[in-house]
Protein backbone atom coordinates (compact mmCIF):
# COMPACT_ATOMS: atom_id res chain seq x y z
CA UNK A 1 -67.02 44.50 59.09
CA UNK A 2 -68.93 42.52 55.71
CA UNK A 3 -67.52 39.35 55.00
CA UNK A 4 -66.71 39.09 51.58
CA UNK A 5 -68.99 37.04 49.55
CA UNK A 6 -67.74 33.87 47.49
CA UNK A 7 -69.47 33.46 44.43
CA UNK A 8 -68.35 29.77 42.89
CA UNK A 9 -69.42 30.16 38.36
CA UNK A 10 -69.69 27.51 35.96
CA UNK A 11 -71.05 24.42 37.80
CA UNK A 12 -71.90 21.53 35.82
CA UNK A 13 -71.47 18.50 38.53
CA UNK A 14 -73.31 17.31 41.53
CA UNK A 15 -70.09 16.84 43.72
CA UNK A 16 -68.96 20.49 42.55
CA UNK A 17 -72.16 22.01 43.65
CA UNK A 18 -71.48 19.97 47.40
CA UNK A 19 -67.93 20.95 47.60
CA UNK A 20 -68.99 24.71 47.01
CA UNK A 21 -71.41 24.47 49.64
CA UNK A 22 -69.09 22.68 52.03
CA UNK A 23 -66.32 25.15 51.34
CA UNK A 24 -68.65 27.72 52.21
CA UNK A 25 -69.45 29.90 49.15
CA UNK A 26 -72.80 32.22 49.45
CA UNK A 27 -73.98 31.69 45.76
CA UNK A 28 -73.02 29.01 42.56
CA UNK A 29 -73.33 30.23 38.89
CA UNK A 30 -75.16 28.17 36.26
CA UNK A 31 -74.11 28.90 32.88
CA UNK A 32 -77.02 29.04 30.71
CA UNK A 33 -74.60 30.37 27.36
CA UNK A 34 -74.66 27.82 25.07
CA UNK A 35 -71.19 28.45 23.81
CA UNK A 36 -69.64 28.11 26.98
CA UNK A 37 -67.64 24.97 28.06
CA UNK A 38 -69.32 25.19 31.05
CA UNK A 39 -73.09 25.64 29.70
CA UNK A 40 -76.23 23.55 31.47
CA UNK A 41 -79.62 22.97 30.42
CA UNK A 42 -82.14 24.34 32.19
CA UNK A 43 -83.43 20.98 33.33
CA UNK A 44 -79.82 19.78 34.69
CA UNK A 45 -79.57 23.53 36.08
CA UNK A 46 -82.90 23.07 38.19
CA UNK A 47 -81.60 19.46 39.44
CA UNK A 48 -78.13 20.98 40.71
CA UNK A 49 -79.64 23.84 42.09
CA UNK A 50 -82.01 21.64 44.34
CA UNK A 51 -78.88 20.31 46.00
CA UNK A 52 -78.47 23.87 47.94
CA UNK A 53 -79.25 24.04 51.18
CA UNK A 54 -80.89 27.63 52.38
CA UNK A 55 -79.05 30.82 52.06
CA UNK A 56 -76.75 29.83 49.34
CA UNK A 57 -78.18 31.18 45.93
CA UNK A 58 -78.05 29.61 42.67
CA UNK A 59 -76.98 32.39 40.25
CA UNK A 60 -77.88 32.08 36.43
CA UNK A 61 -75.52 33.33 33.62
CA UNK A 62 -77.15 34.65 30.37
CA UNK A 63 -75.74 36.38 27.17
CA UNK A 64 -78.51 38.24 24.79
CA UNK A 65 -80.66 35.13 25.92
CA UNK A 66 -84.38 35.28 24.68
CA UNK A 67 -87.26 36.43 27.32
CA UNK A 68 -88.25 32.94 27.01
CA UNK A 69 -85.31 31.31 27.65
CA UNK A 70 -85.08 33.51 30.81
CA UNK A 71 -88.52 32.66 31.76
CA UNK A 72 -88.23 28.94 31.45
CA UNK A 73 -84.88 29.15 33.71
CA UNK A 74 -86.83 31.14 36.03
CA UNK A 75 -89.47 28.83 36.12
CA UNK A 76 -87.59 25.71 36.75
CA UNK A 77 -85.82 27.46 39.61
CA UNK A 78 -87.51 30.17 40.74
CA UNK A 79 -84.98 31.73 43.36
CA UNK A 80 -82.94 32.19 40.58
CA UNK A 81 -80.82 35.42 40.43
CA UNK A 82 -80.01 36.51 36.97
CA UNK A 83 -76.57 37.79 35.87
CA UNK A 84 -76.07 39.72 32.70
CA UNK A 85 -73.02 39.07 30.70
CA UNK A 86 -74.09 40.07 27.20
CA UNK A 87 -74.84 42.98 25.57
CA UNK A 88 -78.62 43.66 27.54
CA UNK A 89 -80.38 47.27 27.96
CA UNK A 90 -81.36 47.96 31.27
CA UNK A 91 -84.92 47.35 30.03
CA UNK A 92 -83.68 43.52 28.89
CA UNK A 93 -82.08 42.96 32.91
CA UNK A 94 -85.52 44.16 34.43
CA UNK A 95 -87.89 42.45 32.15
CA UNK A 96 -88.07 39.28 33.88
CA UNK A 97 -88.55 40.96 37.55
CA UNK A 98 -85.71 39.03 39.29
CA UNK A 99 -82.78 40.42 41.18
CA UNK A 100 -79.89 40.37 38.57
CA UNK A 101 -76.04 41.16 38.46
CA UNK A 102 -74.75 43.50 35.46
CA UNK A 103 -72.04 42.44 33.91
CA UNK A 104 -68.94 45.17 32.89
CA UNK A 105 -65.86 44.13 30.87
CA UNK A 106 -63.36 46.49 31.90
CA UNK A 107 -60.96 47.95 29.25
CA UNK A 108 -58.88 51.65 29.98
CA UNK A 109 -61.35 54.07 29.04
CA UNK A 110 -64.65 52.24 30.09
CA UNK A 111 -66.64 54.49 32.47
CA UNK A 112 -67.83 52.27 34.81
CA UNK A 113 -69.59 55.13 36.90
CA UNK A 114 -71.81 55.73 34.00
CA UNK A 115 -72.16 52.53 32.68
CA UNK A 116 -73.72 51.51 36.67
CA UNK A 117 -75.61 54.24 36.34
CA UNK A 118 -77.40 52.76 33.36
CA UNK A 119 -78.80 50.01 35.64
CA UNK A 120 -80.03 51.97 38.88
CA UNK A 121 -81.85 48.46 39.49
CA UNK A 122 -78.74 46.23 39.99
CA UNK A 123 -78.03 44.18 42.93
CA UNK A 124 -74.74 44.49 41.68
CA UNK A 125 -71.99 45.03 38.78
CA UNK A 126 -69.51 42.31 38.32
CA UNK A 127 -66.39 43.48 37.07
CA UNK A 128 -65.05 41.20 34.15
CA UNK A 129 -61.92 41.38 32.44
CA UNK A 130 -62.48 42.67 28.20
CA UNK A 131 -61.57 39.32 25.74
CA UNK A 132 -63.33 38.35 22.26
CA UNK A 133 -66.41 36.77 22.76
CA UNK A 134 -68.01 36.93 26.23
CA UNK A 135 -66.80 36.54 29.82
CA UNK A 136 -63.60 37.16 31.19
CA UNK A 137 -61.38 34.17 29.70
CA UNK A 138 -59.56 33.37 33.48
CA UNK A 139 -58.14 36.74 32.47
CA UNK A 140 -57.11 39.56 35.10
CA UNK A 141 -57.82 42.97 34.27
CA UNK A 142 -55.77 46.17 35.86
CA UNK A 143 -57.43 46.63 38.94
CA UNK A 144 -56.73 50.41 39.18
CA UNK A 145 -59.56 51.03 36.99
CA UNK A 146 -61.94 50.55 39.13
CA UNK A 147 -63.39 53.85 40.52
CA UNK A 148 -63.82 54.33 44.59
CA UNK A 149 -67.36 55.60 44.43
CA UNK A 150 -69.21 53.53 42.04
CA UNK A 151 -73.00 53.31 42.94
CA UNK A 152 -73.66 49.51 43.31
CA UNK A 153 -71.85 46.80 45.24
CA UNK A 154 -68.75 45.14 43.20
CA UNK A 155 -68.33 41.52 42.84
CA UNK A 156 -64.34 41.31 41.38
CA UNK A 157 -64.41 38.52 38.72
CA UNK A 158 -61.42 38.28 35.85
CA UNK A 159 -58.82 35.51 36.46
CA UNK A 160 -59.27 35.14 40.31
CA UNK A 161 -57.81 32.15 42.15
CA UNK A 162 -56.65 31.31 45.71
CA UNK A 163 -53.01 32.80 44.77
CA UNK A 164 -54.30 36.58 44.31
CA UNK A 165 -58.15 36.63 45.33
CA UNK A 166 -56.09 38.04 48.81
CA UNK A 167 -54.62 41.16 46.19
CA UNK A 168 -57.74 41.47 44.93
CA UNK A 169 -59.66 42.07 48.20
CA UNK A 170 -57.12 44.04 49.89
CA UNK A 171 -56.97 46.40 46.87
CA UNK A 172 -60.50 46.64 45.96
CA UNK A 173 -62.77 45.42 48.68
CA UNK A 174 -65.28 44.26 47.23
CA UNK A 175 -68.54 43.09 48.14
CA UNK A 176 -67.90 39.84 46.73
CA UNK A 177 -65.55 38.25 44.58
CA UNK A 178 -66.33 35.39 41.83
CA UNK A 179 -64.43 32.30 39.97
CA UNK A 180 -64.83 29.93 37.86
CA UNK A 181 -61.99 28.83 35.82
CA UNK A 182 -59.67 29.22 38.60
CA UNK A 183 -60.82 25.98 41.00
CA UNK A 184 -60.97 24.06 37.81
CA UNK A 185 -59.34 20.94 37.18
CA UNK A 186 -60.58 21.46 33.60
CA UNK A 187 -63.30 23.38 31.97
CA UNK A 188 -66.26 22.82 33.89
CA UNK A 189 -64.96 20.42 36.12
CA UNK A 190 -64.09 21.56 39.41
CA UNK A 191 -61.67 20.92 41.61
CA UNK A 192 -62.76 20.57 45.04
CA UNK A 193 -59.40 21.53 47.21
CA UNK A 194 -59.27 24.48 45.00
CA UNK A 195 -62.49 25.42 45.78
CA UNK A 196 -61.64 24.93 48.88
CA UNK A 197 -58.00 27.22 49.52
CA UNK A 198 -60.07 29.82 47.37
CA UNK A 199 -62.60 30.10 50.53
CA UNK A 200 -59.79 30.10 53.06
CA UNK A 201 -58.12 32.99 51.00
CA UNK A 202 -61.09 35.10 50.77
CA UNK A 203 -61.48 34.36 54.81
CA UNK A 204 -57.96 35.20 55.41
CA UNK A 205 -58.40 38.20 53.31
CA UNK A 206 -61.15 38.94 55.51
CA UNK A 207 -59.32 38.51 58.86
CA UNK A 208 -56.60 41.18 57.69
CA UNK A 209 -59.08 43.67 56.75
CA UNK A 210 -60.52 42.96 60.26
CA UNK A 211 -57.09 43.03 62.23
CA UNK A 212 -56.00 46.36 60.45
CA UNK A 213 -58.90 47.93 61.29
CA UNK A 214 -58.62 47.39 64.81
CA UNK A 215 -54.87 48.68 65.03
């Protein structure tokens, strides 16, 4: 069976960065949207991301950011993985010739089959829930929406924390799951046994999966 990957957003401290590794979690997420409590410059972004060992990816977050902007992220750490959260064409995700994660803010009625579709160079499509403004605002959205067959690997987002990321995986399986405001202590600020009892969750998740399969 896949493990399910952990995905840790919105890092802005050293000892967040080392507790995410420690916990275990296969990529962190560098906010690079100036509006966002939890935005870095590129030049603190680059010294975080030097802190991660191999194997454990440092994931950049952009919405409508300029090709430059982009560049000069991508340039400061180049085995950066881009992640979409704006309003971007598929021509905007591929310009830069980096893996990248697509972004989806899921609302009833959103056809997420065609909307993948629109991006047959994903590595992904993170599910977000729909709020003003951009990302998911710690917010859950109805999991039933998703679609069975969609044509990428999922990475659940929207609200997740230690206390339902279990739900989430049972229900949707996906191939990994993200969070950010839920193993915070406050915006941008961590919290590093939160961090922490998310990883065991996802594990334990993981292990039921495993055991039902094998009944």
């Amino acid at each position: 069976m896949n493990r399910t990957r952990i995905k840790i957003c919105g890092l802005t401290r050293e000892a967040d960065v080392d507790a995410a590794v420690e916990a275990g979690a296969d990529a962190v997420g560098l906010v690079f949207y100036a509006k966002s409590p939890r935005h870095v410059a590129v030049e603190r972004a680059a010294a975080l991301a030097q802190r991660l060992p191999p194997f454990v990816t440092p994931v950049g977050l952009f919405v409508n950011a300029t090709p430059a902007d982009i560049a000069a992220a991508v340039r400061a750490i180049p085995q950066l993985v881009l992640q979409f959260h704006g309003d971007e064409t598929p021509a905007a995700c591929t310009a830069a010739a980096r893996p990248f994660l697509r972004a989806a803010r899921m609302t009833p009625g959103f056809d997420l089959l065609d909307f993948a579709a629109q991006y047959p160079d994903a590595q992904a499509i993170l599910l977000d829930a729909h709020v003003d403004g951009y990302g998911g605002g710690g917010k859950v959205f109805d999991w039933s929406l998703i679609p069975r067959n969609v044509p990428h690997p999922v990475v659940l987002s929207g609200g997740l924390h230690a206390g339902n990321v279990i739900e989430g995986i049972l229900q949707v399986r996906p191939w990994a799951v993200d969070v950010s405001s839920g193993v915070e202590a406050a915006k941008g600020i961590k919290d590093a046994a939160e961090i922490r009892r998310f990883c065991e969750a996802v594990q334990e998740a993981d292990a039921r999966i495993a055991s039902a399969s094998e009944a």
